[in-house]
N, C-alpha and C. Protein backbone atom coordinates (compact mmCIF):
# COMPACT_ATOMS: atom_id res chain seq x y z
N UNK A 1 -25.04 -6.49 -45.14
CA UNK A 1 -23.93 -5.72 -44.62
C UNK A 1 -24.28 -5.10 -43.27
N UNK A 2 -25.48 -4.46 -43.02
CA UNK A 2 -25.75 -4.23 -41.84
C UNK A 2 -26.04 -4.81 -40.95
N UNK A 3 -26.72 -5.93 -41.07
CA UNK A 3 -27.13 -7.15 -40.34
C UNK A 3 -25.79 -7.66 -39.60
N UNK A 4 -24.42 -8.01 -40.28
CA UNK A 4 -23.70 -8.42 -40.07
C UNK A 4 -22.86 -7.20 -39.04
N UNK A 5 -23.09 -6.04 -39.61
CA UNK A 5 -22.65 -5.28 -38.82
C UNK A 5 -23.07 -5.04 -37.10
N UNK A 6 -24.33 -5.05 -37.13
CA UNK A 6 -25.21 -4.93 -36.08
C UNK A 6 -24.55 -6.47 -35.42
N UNK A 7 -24.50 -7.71 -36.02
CA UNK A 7 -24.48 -9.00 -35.22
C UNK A 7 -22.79 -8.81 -34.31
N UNK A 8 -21.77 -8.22 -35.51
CA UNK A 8 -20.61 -7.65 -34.55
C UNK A 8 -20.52 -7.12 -33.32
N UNK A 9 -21.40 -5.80 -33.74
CA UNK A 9 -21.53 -4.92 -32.81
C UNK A 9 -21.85 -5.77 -31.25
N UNK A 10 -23.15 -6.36 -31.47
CA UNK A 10 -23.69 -7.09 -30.28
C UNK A 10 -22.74 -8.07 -29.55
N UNK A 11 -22.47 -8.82 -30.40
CA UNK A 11 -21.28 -9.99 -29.83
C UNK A 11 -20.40 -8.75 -28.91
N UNK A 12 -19.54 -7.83 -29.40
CA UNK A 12 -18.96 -6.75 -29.00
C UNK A 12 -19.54 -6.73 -27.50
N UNK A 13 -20.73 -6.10 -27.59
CA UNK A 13 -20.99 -5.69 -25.99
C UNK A 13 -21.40 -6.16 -25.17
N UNK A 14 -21.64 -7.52 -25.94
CA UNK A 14 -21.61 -8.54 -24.83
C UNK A 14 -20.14 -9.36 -23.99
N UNK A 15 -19.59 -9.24 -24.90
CA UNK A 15 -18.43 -9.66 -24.40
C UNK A 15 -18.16 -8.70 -23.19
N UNK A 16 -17.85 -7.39 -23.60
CA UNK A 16 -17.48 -6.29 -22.96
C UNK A 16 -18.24 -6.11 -21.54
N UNK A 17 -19.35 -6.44 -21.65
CA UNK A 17 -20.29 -6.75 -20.42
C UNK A 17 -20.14 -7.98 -19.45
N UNK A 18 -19.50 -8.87 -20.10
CA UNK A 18 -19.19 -10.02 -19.09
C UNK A 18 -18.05 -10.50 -18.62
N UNK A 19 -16.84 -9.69 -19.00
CA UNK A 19 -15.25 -9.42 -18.83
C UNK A 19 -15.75 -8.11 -18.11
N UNK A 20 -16.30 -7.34 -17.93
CA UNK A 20 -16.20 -6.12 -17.04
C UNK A 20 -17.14 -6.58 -15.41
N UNK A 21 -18.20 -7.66 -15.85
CA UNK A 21 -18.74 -7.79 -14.52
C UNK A 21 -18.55 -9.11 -13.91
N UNK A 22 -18.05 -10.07 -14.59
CA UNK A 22 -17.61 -11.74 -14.31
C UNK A 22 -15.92 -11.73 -14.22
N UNK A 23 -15.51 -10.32 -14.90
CA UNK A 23 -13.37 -11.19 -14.91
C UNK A 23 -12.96 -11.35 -13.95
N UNK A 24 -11.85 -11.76 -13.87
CA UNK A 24 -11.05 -11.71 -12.75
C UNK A 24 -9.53 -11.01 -12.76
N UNK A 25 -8.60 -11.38 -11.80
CA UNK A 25 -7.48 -10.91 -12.13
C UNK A 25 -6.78 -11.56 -12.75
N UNK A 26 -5.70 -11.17 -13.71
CA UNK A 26 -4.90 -12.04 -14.10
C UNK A 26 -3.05 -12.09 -12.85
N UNK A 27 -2.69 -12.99 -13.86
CA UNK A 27 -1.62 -13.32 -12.22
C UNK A 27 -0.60 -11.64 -11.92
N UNK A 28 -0.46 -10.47 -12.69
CA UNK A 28 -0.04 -9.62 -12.02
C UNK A 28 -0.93 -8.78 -11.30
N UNK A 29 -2.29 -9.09 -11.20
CA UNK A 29 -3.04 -8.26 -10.29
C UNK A 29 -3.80 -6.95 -11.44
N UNK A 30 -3.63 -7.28 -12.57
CA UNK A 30 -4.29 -6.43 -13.38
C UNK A 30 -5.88 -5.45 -13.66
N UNK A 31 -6.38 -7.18 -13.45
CA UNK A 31 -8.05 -6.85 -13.75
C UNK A 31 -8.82 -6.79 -12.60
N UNK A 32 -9.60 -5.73 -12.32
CA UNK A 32 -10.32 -5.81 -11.27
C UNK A 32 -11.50 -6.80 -11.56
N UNK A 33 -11.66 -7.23 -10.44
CA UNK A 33 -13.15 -8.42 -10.73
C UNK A 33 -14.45 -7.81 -9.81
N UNK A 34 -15.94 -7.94 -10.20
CA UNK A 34 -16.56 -7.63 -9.35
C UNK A 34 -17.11 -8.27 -8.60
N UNK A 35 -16.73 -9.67 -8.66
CA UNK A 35 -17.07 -10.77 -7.53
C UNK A 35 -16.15 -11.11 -6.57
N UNK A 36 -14.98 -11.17 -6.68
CA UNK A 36 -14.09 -11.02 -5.20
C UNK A 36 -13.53 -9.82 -4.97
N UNK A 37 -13.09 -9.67 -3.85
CA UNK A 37 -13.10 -8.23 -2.75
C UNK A 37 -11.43 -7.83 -3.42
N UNK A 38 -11.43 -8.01 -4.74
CA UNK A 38 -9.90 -7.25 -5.28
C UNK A 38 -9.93 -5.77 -5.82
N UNK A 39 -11.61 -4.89 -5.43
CA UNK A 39 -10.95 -3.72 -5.31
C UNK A 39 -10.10 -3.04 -4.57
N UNK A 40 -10.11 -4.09 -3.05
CA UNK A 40 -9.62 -3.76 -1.92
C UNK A 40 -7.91 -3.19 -2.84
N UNK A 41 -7.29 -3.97 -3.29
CA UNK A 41 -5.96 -4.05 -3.53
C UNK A 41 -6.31 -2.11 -4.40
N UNK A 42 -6.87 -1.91 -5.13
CA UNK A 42 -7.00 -0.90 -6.25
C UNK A 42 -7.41 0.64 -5.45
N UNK A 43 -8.13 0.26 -4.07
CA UNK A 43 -8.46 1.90 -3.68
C UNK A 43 -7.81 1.15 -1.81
N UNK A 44 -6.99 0.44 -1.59
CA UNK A 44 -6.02 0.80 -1.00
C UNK A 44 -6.79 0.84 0.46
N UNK A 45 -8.08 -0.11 0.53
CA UNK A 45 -9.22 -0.26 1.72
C UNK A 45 -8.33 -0.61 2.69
N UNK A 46 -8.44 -0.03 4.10
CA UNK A 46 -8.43 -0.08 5.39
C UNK A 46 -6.77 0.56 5.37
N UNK A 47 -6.38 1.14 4.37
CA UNK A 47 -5.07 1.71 5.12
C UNK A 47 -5.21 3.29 6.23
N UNK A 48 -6.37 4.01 5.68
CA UNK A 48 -6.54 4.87 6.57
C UNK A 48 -7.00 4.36 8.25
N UNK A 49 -7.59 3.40 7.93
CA UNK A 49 -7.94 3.26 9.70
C UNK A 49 -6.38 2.15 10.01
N UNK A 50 -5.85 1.80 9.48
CA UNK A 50 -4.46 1.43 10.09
C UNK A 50 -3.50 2.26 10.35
N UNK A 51 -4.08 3.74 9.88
CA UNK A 51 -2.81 4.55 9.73
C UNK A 51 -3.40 5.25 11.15
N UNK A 52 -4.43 5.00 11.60
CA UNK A 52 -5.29 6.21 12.52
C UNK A 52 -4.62 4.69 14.07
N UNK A 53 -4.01 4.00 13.34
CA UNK A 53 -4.06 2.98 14.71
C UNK A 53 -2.74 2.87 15.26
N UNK A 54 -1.81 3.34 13.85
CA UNK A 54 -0.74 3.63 13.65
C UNK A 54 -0.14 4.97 14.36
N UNK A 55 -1.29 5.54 14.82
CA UNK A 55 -0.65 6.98 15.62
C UNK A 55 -1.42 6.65 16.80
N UNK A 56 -2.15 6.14 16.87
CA UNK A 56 -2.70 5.56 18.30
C UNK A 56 -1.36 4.86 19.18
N UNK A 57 -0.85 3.81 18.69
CA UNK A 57 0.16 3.34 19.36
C UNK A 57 1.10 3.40 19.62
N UNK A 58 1.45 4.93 18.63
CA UNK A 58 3.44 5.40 18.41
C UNK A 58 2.97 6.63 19.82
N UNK A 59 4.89 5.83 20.45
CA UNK A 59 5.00 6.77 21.65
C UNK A 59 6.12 7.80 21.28
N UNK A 60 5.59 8.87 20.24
CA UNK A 60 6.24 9.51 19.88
C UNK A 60 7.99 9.10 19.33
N UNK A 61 7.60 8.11 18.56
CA UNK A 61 8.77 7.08 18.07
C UNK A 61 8.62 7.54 16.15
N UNK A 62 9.47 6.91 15.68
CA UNK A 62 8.84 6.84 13.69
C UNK A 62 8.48 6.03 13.47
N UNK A 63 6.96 6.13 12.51
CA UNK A 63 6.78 5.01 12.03
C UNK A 63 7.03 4.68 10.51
N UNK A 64 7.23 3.89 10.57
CA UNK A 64 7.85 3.32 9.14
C UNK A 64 6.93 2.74 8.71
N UNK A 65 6.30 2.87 7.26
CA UNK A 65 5.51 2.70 6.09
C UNK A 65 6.40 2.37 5.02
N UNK A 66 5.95 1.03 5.04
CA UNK A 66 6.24 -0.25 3.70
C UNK A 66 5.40 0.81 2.18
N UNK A 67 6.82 0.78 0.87
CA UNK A 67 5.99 1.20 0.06
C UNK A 67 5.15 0.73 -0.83
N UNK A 68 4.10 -0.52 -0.09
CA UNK A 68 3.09 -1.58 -0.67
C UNK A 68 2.46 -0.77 -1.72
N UNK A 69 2.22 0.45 -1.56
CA UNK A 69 1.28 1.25 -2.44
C UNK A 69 1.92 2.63 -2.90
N UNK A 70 1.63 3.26 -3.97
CA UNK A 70 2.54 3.67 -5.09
C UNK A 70 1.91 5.16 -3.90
N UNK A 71 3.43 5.46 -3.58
CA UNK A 71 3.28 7.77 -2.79
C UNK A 71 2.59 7.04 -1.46
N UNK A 72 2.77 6.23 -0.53
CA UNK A 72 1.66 6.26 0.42
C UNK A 72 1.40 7.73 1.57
N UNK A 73 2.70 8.83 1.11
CA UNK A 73 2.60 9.94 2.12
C UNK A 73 1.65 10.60 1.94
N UNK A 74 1.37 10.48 0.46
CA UNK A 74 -0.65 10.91 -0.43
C UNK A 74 -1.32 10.56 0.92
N UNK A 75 -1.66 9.04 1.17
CA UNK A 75 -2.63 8.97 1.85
C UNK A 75 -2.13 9.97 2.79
N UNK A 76 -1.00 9.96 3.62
CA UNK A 76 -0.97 10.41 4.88
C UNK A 76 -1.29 11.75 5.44
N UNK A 77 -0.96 12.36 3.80
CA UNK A 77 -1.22 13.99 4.08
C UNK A 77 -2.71 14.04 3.97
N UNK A 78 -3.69 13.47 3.43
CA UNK A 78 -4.76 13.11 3.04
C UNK A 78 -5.71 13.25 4.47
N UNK A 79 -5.12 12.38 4.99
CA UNK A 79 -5.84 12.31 6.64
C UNK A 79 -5.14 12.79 7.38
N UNK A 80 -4.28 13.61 7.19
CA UNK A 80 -3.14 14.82 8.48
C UNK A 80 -2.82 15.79 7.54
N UNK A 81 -3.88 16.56 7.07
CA UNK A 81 -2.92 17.66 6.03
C UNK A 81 -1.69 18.83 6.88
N UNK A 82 -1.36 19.30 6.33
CA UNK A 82 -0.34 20.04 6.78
C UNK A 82 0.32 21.37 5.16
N UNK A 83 0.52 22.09 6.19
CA UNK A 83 0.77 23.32 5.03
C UNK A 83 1.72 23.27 4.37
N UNK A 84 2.29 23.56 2.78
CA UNK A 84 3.02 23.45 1.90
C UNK A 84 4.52 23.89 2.26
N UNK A 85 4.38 24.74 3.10
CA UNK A 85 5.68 25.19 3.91
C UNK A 85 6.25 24.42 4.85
N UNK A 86 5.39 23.43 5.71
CA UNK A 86 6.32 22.77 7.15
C UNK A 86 6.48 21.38 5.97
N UNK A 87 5.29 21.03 4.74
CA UNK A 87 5.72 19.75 4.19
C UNK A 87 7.45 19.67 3.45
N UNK A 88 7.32 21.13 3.19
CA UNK A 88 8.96 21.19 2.26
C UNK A 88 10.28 21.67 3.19
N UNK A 89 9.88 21.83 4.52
CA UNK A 89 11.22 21.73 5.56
C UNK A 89 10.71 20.26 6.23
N UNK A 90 10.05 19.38 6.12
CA UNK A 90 10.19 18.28 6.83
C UNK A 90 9.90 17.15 5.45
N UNK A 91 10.40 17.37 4.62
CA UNK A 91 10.17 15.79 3.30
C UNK A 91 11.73 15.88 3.33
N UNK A 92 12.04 14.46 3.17
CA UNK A 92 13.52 13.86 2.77
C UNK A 92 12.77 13.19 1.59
N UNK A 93 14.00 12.89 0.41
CA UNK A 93 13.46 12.21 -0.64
C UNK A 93 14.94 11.40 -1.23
N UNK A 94 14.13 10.02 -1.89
CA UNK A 94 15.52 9.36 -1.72
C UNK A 94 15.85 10.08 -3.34
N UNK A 95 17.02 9.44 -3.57
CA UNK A 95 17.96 9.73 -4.70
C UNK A 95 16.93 9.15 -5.74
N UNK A 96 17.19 10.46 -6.72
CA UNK A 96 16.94 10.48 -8.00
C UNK A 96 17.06 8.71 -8.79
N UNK A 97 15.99 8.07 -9.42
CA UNK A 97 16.12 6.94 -10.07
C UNK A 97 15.89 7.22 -11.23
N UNK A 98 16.94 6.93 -12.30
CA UNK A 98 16.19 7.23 -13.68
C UNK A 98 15.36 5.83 -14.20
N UNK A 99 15.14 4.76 -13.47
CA UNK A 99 14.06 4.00 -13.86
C UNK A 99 12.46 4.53 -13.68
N UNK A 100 12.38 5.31 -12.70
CA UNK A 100 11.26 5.55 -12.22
C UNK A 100 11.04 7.68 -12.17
N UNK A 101 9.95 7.88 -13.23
CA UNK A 101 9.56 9.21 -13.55
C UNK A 101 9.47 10.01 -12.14
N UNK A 102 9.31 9.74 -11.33
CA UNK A 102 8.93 10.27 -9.90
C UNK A 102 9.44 10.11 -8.51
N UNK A 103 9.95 11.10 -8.09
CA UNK A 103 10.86 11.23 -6.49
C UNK A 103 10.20 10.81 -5.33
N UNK A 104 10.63 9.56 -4.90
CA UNK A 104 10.28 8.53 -3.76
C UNK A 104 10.29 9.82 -2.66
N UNK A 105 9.62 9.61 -1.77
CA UNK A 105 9.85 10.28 -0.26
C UNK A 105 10.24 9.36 0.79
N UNK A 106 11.54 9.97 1.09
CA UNK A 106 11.87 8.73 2.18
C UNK A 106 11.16 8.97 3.96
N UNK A 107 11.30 10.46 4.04
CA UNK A 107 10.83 10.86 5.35
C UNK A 107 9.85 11.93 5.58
N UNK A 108 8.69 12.04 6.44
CA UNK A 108 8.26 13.07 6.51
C UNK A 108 7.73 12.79 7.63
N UNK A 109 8.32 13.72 8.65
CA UNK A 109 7.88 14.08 9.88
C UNK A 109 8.61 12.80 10.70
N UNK A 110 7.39 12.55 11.29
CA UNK A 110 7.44 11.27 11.87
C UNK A 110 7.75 9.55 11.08
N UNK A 111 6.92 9.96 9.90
CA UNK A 111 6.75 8.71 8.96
C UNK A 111 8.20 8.76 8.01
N UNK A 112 8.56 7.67 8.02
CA UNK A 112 9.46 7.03 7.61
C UNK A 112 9.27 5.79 6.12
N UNK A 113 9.54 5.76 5.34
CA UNK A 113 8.83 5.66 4.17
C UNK A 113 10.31 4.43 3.69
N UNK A 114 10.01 2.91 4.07
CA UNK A 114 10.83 2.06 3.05
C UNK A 114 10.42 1.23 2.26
N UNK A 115 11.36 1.07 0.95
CA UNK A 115 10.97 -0.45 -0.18
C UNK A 115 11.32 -1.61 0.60
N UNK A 116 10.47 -2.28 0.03
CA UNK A 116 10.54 -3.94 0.20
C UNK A 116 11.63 -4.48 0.39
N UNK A 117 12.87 -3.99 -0.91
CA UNK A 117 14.03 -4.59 -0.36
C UNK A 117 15.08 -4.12 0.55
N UNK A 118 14.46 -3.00 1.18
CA UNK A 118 15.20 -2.63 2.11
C UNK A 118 14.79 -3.00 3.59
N UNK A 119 14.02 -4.28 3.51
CA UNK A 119 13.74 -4.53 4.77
C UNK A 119 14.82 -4.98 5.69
N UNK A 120 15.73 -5.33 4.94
CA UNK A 120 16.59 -6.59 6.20
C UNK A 120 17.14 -5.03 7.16
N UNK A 121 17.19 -5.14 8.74
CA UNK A 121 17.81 -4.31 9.02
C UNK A 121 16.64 -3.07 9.46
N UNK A 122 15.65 -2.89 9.03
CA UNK A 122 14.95 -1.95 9.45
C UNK A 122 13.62 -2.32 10.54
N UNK A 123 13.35 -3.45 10.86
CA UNK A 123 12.60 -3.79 11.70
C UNK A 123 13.69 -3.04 13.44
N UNK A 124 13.15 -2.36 14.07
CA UNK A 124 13.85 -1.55 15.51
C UNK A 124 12.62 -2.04 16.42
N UNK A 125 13.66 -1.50 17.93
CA UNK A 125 12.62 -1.86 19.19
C UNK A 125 11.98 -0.45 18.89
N UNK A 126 11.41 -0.79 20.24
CA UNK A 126 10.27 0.46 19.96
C UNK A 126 9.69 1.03 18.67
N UNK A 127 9.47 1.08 17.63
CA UNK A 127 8.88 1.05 16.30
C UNK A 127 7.16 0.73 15.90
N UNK A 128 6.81 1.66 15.14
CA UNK A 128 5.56 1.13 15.12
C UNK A 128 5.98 1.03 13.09
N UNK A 129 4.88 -0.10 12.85
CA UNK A 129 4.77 -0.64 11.24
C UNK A 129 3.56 -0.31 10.75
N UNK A 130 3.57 0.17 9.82
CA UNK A 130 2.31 -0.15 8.49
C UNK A 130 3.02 -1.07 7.48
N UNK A 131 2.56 -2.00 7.73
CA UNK A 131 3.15 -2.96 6.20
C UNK A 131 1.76 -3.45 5.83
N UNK A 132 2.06 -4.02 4.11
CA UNK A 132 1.27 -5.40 3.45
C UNK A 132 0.99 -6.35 4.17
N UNK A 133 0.19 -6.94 4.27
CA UNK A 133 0.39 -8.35 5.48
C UNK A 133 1.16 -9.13 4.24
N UNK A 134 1.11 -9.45 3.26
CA UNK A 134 1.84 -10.25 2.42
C UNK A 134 3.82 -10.03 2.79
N UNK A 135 3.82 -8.55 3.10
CA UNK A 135 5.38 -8.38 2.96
C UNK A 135 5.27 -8.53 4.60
N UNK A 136 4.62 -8.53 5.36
CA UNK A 136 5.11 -9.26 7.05
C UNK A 136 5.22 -10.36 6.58
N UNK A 137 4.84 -11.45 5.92
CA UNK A 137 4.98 -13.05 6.13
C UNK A 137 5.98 -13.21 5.02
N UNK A 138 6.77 -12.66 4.41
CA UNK A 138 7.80 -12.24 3.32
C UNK A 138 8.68 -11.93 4.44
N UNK A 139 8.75 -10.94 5.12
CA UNK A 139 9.76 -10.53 6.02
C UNK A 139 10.28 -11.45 7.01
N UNK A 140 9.03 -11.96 8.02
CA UNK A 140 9.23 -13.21 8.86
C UNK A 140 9.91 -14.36 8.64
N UNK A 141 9.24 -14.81 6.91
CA UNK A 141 9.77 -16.45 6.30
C UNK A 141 11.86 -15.75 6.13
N UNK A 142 12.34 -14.77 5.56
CA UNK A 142 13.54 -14.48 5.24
C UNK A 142 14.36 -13.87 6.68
N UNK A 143 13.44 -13.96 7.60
CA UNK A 143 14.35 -14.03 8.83
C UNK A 143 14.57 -11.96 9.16
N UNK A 144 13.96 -11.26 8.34
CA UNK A 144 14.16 -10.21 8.80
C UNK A 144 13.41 -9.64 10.09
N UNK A 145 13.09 -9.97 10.55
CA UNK A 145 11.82 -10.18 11.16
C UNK A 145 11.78 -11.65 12.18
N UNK A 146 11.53 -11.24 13.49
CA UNK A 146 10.41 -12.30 14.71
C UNK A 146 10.07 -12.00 15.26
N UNK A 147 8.83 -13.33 14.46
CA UNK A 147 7.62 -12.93 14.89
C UNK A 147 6.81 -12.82 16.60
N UNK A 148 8.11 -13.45 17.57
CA UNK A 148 7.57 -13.07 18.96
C UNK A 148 8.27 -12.05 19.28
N UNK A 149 8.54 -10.60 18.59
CA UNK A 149 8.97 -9.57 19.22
C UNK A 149 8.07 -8.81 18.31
N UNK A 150 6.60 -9.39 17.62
CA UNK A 150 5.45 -8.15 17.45
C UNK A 150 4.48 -8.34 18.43
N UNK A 151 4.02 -6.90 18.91
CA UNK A 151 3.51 -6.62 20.01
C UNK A 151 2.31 -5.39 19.20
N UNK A 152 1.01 -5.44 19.54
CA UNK A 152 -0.27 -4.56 19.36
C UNK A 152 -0.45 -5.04 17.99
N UNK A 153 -0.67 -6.26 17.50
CA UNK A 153 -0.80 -6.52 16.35
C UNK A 153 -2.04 -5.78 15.81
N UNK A 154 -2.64 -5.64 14.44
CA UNK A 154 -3.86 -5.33 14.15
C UNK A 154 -3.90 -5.59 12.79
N UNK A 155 -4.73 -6.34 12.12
CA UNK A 155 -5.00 -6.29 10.83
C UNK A 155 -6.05 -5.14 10.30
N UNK A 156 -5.86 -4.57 8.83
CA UNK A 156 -6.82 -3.87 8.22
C UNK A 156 -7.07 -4.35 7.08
N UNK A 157 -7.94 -5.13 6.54
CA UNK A 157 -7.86 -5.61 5.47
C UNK A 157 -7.08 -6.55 4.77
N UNK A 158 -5.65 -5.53 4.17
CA UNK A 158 -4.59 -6.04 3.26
C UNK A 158 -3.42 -5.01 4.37
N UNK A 159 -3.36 -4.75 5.25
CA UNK A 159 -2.41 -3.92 5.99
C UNK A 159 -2.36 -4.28 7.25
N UNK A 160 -1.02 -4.39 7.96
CA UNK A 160 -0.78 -4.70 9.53
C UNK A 160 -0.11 -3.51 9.79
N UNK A 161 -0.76 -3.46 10.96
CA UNK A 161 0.23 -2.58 12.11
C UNK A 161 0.84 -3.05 13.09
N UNK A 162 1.93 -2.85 13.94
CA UNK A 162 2.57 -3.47 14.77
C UNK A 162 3.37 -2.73 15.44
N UNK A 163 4.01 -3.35 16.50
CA UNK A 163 5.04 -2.52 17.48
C UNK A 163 5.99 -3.79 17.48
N UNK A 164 7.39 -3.39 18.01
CA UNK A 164 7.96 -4.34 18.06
C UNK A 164 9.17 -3.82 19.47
N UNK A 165 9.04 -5.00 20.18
CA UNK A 165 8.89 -5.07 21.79
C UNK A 165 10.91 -5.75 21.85
């Protein structure tokens, strides 16, 4: 009985040891793996230095942030904090969803905060972008978007920045 118990046990942590350091993802992006670079997707790598490139190039214009990643104004206040008082006279927030436990922010400050499917229509001149690079070549292929009116391109990882001329 113990023998058998102990032989469980082991099988157990072995498994557990080689699904935690060999898995991969499955097709919704679930499992982190520790052999390809898919933590990038999980801690959200290189959006701060796109966001620092992202105020480098805005001529005092809005920039609009794709909501690729769940609150991205987190990051923003993160690396531009600002006091609890100017954040609650300058946040817009969209309408209440009862699908979703938590109040989207549509605007703050400068940053401008849209979903995916609200792209058609929001690409402007003068404009600077933080998007997914996945949702630029999503945007481009459906025509919301052309691609010879982006100007200061920059990749970060899994994030583009852009101007549009």
């Amino acid at each position: 009985m113990v023998i058998s118990f102990l032989i469980i046990y082991l099988i157990n942590i072995a498994a557990f040891i080689t699904i935690y350091y060999a898995g991969n993802y499955d097709e919704n992006r679930i499992y982190i793996s520790y052999y390809n670079n898919s933590y990038q997707l999980a801690f959200n790598v290189g959006f701060d230095e796109a966001l620092e490139y992202a105020n480098e190039i805005n001529d005092d214009e809005n920039i609009y942030v794709s909501m690729c990643i769940n609150q991205p104004y987190i990051y923003i206040l993160f690396d531009n904090p600002i006091s609890p008082y100017e954040f609650s006279k300058e946040v817009e927030y969209y309408p209440l969803n009862t699908n979703n436990q938590f109040t989207e922010v549509k605007k703050m400050g400068i940053y401008i905060f849209y979903m995916e499917e609200e792209a058609d229509g929001i690409y402007k001149t003068n404009q600077v972008y933080l998007i997914n690079k996945d949702i630029l070549n999503k945007d481009i292929e459906n025509g919301y978007l052309n691609k010879d009116e982006i100007r200061n391109m920059k990749i970060f990882e899994d994030f583009v920045v852009f101007k549009i001329m």
